[in-house]
Protein backbone atom coordinates (compact mmCIF):
# COMPACT_ATOMS: atom_id res chain seq x y z
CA UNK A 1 -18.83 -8.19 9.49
CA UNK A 2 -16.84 -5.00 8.96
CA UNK A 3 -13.84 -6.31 9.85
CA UNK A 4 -13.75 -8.86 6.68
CA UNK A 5 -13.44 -5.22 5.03
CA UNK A 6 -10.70 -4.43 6.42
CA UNK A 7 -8.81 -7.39 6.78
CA UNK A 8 -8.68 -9.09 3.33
CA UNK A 9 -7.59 -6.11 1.86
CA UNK A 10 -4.50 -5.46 4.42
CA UNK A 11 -3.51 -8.92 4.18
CA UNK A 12 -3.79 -8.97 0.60
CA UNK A 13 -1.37 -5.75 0.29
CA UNK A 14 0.86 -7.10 3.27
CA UNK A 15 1.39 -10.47 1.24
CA UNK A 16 2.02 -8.46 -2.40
CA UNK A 17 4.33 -5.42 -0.49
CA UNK A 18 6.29 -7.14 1.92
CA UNK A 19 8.09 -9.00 -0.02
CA UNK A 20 8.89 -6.95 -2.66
CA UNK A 21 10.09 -3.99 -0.18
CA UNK A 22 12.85 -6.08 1.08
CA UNK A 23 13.91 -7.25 -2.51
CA UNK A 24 13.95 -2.96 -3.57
CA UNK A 25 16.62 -2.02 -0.62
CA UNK A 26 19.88 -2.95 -0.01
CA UNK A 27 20.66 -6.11 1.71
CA UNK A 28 21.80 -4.53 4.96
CA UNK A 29 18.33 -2.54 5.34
CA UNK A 30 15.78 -5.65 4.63
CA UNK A 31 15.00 -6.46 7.76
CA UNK A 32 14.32 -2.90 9.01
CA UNK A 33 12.45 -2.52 6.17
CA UNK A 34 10.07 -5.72 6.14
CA UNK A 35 9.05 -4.43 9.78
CA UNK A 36 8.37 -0.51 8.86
CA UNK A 37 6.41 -2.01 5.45
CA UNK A 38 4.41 -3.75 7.57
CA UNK A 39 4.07 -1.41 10.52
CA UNK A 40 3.25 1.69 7.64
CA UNK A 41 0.91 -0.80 6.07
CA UNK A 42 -0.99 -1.24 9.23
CA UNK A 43 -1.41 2.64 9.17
CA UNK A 44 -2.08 3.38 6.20
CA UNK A 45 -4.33 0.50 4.32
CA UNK A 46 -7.20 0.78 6.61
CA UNK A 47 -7.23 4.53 6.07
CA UNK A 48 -7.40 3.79 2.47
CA UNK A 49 -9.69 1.26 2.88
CA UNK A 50 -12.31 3.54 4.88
CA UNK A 51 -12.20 6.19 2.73
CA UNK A 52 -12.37 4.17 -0.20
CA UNK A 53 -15.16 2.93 1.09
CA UNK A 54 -16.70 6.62 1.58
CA UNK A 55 -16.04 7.80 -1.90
CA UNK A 56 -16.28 5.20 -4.31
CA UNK A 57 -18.88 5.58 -6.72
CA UNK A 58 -21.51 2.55 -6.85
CA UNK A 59 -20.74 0.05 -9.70
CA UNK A 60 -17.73 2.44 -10.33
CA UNK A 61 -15.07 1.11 -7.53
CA UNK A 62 -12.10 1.82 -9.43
CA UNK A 63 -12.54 5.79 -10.66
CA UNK A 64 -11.34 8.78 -9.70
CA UNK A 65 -11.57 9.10 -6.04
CA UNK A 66 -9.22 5.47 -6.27
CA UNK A 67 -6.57 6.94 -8.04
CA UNK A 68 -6.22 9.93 -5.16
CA UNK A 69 -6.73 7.91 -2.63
CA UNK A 70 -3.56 5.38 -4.10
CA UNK A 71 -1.68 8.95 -5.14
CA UNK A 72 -1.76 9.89 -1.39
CA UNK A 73 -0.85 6.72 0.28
CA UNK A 74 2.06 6.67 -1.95
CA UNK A 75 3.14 9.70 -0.62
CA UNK A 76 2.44 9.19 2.57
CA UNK A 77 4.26 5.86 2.56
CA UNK A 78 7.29 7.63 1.01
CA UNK A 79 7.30 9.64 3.48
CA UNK A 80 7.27 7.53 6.11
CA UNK A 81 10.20 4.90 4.30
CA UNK A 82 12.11 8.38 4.13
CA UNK A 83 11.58 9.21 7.77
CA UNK A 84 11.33 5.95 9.48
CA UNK A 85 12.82 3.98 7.84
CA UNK A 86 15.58 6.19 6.44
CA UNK A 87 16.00 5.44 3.19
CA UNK A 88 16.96 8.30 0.03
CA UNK A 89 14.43 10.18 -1.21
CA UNK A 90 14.53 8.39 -4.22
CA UNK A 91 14.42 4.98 -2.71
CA UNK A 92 11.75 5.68 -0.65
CA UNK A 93 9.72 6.79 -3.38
CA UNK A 94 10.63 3.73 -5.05
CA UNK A 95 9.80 1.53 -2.59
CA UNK A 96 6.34 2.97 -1.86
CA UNK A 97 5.56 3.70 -5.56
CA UNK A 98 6.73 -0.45 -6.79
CA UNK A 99 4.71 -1.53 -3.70
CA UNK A 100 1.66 0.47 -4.08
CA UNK A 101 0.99 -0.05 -7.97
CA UNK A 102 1.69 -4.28 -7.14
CA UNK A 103 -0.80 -4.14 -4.75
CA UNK A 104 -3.49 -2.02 -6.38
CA UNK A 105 -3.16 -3.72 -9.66
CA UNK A 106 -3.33 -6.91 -8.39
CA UNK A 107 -6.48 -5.94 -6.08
CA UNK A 108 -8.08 -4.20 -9.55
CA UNK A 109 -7.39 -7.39 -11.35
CA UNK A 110 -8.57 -9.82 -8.55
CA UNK A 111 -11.77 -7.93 -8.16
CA UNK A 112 -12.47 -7.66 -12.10
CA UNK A 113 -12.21 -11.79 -11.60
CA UNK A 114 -14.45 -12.53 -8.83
């Protein structure tokens, strides 16, 4: 059942980031923006996923190869908001940034729980 892998965890980040991406633009750009959040989620959480997955270390999920892995999605998702999107540099990177450390706390937190 690889696909409860992948799923949970983009659902999980779809129902954290969506709805704070709309509330970090400008009213006229939230509904543009709830559609490329979830279309550059769809891209990029399964990547992170997988290769999370790859590089993790055993009974160490949240180390050092999680913090790259989160370092270049946020980049990547900044520059997609930048390019798609077409928001500022600096909203873009505030968007992905906000969105990314939500989702990835709350997924640290939820799996310290269960």
């Amino acid at each position: 059942m690889a696909w409860r892998f992948y799923a949970f965890p983009l659902v999980f980040t779809l129902v954290i980031e969506l709805p704070l991406a709309t509330e970090l633009v400008p009213r006229g750009q939230r509904r543009r923006t709830l559609l490329d959040a979830f279309l550059i989620n769809i891209f990029t959480n399964p990547l992170a996923v997988f290769f999370h997955r790859l590089l993790a270390t055993p009974g160490i999920p949240y180390g050092l190869p999680f913090l790259l892995i989160e370092i270049v999605v946020i980049l990547t998702e900044a520059l997609l908001y930048r390019s798609v999107t077409r928001l500022p540099w600096g909203r873009a990177a505030l968007v992905s940034s906000a969105c990314n450390v939500a989702s990835a706390g709350i997924g640290v937190v939820y799996h310290l729980m269960t």
